[in-house]
N, C-alpha and C. Protein backbone atom coordinates (compact mmCIF):
# COMPACT_ATOMS: atom_id res chain seq x y z
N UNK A 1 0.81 -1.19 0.00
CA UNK A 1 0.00 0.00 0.00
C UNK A 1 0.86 1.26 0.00
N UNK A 2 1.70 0.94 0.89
CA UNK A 2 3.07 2.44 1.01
C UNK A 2 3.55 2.70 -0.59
N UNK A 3 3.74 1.81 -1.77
CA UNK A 3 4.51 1.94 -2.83
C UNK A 3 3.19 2.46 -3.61
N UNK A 4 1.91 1.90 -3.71
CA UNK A 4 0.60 2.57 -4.25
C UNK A 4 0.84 4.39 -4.05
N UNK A 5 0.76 4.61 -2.58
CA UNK A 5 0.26 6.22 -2.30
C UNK A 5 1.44 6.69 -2.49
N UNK A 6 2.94 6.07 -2.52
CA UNK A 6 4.22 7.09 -2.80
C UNK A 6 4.26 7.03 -4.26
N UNK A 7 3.86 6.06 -4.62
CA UNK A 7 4.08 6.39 -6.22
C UNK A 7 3.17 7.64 -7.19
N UNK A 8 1.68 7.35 -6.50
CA UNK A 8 0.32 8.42 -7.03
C UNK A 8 1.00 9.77 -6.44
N UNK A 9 1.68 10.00 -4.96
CA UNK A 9 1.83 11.15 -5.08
C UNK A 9 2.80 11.69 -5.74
N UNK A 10 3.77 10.64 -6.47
CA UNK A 10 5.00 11.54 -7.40
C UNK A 10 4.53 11.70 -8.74
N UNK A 11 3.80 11.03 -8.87
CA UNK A 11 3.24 11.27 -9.83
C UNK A 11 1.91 12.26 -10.21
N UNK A 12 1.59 12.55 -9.06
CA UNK A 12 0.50 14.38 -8.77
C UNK A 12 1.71 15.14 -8.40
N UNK A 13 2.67 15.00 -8.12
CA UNK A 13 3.25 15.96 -7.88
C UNK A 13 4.23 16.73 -9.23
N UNK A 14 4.50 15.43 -10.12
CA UNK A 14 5.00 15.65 -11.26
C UNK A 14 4.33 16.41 -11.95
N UNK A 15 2.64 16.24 -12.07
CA UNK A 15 1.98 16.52 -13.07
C UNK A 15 1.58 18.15 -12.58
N UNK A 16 1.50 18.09 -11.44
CA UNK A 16 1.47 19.29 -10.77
C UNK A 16 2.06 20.32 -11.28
N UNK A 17 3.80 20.16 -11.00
CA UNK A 17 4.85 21.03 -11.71
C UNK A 17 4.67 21.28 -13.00
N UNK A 18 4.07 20.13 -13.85
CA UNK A 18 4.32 20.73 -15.40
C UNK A 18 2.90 21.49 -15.18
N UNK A 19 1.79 21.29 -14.77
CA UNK A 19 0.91 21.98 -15.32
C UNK A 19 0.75 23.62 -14.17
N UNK A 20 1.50 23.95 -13.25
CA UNK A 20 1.99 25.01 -12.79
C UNK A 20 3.21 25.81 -13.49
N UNK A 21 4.26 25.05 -14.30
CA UNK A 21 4.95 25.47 -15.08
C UNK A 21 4.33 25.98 -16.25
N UNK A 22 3.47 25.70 -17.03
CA UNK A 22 2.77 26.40 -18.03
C UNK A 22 1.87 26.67 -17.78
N UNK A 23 1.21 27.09 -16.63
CA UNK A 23 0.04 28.50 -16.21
C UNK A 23 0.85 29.61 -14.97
N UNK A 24 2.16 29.44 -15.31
CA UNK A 24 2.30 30.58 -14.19
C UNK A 24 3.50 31.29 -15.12
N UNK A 25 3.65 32.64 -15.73
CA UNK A 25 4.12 33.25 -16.48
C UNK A 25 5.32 33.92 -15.75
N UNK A 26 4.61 34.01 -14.63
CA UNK A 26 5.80 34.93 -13.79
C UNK A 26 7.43 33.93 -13.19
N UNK A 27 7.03 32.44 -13.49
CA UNK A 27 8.22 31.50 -12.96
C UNK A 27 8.87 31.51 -14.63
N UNK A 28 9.82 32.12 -15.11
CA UNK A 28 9.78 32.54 -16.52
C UNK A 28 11.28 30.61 -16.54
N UNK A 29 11.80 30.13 -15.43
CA UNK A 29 12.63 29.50 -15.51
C UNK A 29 11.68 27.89 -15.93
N UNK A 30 10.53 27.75 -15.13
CA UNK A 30 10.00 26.73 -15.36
C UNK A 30 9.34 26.48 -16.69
N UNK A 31 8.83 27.85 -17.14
CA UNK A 31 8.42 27.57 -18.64
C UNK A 31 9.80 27.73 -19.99
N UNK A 32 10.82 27.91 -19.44
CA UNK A 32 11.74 27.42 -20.32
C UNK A 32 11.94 26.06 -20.34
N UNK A 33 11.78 25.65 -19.27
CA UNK A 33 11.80 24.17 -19.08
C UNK A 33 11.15 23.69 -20.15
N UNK A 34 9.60 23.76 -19.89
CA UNK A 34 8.86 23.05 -20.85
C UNK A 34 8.47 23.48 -22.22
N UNK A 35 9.14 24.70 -22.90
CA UNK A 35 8.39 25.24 -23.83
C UNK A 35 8.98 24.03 -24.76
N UNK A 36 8.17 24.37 -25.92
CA UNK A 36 8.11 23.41 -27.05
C UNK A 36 6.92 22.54 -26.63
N UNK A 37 6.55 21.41 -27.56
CA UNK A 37 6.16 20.62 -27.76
C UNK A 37 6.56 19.63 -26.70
N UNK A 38 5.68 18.98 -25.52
CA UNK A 38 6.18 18.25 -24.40
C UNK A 38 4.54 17.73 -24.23
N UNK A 39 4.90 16.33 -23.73
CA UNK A 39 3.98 15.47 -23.50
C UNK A 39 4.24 14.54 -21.82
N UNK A 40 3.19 14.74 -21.20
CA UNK A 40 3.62 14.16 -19.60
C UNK A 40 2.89 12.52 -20.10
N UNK A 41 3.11 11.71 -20.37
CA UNK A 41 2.68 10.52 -20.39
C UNK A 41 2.17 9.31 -19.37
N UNK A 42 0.82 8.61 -19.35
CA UNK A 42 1.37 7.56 -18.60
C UNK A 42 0.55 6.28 -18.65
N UNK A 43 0.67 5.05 -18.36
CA UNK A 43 0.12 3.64 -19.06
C UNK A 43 -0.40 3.36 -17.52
N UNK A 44 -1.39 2.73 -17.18
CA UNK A 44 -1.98 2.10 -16.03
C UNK A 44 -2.58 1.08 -16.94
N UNK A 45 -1.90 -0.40 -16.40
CA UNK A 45 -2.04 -1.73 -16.61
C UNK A 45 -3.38 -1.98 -15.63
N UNK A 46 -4.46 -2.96 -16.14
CA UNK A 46 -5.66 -2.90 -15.12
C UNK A 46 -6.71 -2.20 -15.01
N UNK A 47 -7.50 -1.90 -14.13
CA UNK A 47 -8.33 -1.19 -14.41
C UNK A 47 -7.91 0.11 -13.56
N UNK A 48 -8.60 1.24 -13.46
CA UNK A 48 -8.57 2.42 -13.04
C UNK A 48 -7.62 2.35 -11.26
N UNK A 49 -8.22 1.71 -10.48
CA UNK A 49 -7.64 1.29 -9.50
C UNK A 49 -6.15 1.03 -9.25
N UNK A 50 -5.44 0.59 -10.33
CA UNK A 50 -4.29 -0.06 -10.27
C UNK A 50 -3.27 0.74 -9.65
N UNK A 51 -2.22 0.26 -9.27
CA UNK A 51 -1.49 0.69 -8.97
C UNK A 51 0.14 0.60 -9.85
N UNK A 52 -0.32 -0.20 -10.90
CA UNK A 52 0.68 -0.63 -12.11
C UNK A 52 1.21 0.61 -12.67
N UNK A 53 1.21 1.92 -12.44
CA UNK A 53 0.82 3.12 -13.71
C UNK A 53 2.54 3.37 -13.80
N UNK A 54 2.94 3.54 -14.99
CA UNK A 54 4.19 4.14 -15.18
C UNK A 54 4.13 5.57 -16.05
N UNK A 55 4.74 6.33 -16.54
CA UNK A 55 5.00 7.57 -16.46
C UNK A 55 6.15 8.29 -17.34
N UNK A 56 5.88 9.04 -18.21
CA UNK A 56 7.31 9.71 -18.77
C UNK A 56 7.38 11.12 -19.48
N UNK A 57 7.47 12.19 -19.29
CA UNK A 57 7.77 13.49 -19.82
C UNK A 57 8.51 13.24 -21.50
N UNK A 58 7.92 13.49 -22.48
CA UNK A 58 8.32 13.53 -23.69
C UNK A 58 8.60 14.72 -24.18
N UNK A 59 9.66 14.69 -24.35
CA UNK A 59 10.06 16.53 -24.55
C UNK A 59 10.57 16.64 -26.46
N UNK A 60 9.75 17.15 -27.21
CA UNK A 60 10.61 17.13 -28.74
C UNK A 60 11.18 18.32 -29.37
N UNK A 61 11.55 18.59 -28.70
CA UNK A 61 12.51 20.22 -29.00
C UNK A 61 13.69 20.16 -28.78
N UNK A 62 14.97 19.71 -28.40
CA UNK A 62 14.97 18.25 -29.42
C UNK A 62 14.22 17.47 -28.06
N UNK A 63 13.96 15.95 -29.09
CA UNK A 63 13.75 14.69 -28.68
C UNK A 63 14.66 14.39 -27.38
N UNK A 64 13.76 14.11 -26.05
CA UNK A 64 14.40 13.40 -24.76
C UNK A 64 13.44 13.44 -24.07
N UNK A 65 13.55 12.38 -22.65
CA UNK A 65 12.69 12.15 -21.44
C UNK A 65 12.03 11.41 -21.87
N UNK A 66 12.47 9.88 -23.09
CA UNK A 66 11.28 9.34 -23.35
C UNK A 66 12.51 8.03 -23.62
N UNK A 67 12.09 6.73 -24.10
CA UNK A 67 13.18 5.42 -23.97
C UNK A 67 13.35 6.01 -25.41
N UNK A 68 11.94 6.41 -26.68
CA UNK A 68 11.92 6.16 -27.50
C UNK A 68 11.95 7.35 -27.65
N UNK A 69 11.92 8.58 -27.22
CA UNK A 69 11.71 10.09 -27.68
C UNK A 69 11.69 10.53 -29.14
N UNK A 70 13.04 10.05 -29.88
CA UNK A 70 13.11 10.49 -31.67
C UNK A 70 11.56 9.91 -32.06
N UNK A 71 11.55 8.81 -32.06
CA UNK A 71 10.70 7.72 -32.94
C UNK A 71 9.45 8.49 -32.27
N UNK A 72 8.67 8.83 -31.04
CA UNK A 72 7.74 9.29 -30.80
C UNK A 72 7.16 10.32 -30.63
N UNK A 73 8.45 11.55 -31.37
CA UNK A 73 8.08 12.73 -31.22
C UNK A 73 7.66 12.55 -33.31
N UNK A 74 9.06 12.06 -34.08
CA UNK A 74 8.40 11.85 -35.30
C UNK A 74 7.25 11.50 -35.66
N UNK A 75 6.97 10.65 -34.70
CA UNK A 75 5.34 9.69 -35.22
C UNK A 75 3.92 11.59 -34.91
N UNK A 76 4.21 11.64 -33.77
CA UNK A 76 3.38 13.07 -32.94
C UNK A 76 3.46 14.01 -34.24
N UNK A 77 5.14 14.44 -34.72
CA UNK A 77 4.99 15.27 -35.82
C UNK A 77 4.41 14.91 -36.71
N UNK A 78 4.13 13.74 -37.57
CA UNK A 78 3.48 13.69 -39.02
C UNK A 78 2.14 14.05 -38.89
N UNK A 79 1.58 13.55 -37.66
CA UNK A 79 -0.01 14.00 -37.30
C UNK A 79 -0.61 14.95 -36.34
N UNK A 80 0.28 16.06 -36.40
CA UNK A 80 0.34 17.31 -35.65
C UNK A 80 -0.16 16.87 -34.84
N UNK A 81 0.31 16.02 -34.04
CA UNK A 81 -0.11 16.22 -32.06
C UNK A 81 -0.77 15.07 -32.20
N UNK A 82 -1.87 14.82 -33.13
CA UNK A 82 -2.89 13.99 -32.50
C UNK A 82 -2.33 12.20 -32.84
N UNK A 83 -2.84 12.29 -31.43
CA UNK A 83 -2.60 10.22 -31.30
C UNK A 83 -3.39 9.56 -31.83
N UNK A 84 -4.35 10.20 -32.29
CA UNK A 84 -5.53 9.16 -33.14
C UNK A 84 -5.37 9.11 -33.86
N UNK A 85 -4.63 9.40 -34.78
CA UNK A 85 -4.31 10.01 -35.87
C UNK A 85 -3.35 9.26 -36.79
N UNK A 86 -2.57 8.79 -35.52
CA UNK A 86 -0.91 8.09 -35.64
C UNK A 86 -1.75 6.78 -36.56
N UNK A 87 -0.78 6.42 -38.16
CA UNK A 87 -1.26 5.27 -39.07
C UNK A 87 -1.13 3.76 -37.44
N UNK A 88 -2.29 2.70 -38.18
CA UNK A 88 -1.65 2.13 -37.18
C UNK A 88 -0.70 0.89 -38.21
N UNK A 89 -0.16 0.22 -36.89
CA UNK A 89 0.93 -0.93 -37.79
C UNK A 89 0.45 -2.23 -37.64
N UNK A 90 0.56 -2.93 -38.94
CA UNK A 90 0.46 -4.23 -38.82
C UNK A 90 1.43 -4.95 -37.49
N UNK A 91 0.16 -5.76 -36.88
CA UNK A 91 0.26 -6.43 -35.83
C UNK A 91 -0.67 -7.67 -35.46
N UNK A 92 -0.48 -8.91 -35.05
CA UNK A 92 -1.15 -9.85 -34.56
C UNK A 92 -0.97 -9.77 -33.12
N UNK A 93 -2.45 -9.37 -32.92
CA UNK A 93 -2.54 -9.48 -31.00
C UNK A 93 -3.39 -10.23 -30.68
N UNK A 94 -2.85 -10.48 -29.75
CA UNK A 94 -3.36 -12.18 -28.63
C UNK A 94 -5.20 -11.26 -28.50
N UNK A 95 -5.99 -12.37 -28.10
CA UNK A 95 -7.07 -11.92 -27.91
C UNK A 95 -7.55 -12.03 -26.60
N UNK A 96 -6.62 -11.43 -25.48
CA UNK A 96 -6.84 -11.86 -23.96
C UNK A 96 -7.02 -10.19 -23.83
N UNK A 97 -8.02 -9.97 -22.92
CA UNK A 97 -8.23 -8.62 -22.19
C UNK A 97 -7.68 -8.52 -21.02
N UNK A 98 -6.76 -7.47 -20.84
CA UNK A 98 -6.04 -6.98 -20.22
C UNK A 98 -5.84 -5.51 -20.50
N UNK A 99 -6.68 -4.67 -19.63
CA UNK A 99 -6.95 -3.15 -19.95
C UNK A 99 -5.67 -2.95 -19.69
N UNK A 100 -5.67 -1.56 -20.87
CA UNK A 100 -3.94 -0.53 -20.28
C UNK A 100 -4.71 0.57 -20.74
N UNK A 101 -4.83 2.02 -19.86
CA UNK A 101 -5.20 2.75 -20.43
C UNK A 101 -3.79 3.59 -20.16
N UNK A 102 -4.33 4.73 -21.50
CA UNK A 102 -2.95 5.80 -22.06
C UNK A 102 -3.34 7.29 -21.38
N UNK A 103 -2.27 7.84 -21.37
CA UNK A 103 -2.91 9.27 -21.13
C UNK A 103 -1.89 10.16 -21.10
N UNK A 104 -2.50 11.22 -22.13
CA UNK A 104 -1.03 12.08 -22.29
C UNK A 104 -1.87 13.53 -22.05
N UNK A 105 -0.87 14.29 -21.59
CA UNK A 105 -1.17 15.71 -21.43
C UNK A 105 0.06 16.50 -21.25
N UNK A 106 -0.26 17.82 -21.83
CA UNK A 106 0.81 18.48 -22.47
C UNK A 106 0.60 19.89 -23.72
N UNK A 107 1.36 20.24 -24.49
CA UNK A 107 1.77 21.12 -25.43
C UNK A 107 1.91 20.50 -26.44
N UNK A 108 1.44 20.83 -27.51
CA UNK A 108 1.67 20.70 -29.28
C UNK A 108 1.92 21.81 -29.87
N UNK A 109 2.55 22.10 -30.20
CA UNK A 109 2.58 23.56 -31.17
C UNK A 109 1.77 24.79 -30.42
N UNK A 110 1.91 25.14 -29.51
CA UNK A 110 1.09 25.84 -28.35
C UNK A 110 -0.25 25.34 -28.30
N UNK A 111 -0.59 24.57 -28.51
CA UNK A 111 -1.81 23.93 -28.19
C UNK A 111 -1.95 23.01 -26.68
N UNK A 112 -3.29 23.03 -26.24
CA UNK A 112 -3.08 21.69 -25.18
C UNK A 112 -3.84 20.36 -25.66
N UNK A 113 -2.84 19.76 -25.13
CA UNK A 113 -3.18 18.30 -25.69
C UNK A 113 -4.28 17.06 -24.24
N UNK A 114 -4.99 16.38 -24.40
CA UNK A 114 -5.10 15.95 -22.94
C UNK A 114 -6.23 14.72 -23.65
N UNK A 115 -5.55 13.63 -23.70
CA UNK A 115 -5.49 12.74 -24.21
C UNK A 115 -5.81 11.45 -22.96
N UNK A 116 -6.63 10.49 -23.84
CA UNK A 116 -7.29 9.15 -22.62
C UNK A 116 -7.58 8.00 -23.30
N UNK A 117 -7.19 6.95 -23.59
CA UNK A 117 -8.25 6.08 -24.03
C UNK A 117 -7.46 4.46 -23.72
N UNK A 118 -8.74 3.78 -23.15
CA UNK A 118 -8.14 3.03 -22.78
C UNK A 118 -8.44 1.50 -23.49
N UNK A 119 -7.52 0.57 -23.83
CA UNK A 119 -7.21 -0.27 -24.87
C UNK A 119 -7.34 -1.72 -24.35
N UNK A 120 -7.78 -2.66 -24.83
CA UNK A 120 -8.27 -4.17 -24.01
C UNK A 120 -7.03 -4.37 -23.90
N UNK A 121 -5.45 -4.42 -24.60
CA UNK A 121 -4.24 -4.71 -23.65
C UNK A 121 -3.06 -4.29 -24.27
N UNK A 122 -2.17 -3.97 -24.09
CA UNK A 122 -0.48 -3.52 -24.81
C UNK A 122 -0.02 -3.47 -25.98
N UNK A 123 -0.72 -4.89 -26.55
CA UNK A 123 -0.53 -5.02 -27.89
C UNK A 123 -1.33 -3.97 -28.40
N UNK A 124 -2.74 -3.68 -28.58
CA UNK A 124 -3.57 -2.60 -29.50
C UNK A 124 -3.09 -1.36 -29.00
N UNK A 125 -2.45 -1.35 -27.74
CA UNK A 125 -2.12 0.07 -27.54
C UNK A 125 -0.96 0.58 -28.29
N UNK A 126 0.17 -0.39 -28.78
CA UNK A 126 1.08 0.03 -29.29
C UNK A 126 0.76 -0.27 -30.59
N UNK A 127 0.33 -0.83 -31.28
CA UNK A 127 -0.54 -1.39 -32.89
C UNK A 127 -0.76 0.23 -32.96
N UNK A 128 -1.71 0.62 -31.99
CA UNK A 128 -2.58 1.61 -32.46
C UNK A 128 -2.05 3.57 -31.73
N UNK A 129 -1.09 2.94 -31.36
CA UNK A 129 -0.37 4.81 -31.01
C UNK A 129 1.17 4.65 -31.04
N UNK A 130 1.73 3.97 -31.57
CA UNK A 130 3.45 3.59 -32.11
C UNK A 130 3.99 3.40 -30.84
N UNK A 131 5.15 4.68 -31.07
CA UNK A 131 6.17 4.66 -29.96
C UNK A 131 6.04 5.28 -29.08
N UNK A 132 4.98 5.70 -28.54
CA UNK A 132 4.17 7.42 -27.81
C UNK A 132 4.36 6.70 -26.47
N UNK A 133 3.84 5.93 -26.15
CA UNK A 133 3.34 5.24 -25.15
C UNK A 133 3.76 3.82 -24.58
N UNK A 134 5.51 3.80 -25.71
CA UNK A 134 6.15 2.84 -25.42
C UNK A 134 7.06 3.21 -23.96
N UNK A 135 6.63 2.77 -22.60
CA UNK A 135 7.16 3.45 -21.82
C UNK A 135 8.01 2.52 -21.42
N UNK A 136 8.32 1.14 -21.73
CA UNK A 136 9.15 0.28 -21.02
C UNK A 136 9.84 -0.30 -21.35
N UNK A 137 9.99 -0.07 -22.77
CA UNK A 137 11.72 -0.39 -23.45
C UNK A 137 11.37 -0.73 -24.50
């Protein structure tokens, strides 16, 4: 239970900073941080409850903070921002349900992005949004 509530709060606390970093004008150091095109990412294996969720800041100004950053900021660029968007790739996936839902929020071209959808398991999630959401190698 201790690794559940320390993990949710680094992870509110992460999301915290970026989204206080781009609504507060006057911290002029934190929005250098994030300007450009940046995506806070994160995968929860399970259902809503879980405590599985992993996590990653995608930064493409240049490409970093991601395993795959080049490959998933390219894929983001061809379809200006949007993940639905991304072609999907030939793939054979097992037909076992196992929810993973995605969720990105963030900046596109000064836009906000705030992204959800959640996928019967790993395989359609990566079939169907590339390298975006490849958070684990």
């Amino acid at each position: 239970m201790t690794y559940t509530f320390t993990h949710a709060v680094r992870g509110g606390l992460l999301a915290a900073a970026l989204l206080t970093a781009g609504a507060a004008p006057a911290q002029a150091s934190h929005q250098e941080a994030f300007s450009g095109d940046w995506l806070y990412l994160t995968v929860t294996h399970g259902d809503n409850r879980s405590a599985d969720t992993r996590g990653a800041v995608l930064f493409c100004d240049p490409p970093r903070g991601h395993i795959r950053a080049a490959e998933a900021c390219d894929q983001l660029g061809a379809v200006d921002g949007d993940i639905d968007r991304i072609a999907p790739r030939a793939a054979i996936c097992p037909m076992v349900y196992a929810p993973v839902t995605a969720h990105a929020r963030g900046r596109w071209h000064g836009m906000p992005v705030d992204y959800t959808r959640t996928f019967s398991n790993a395989c359609e999630m990566a079939t169907l949004t590339g390298e975006v959401f490849a958070l684990n190698g």
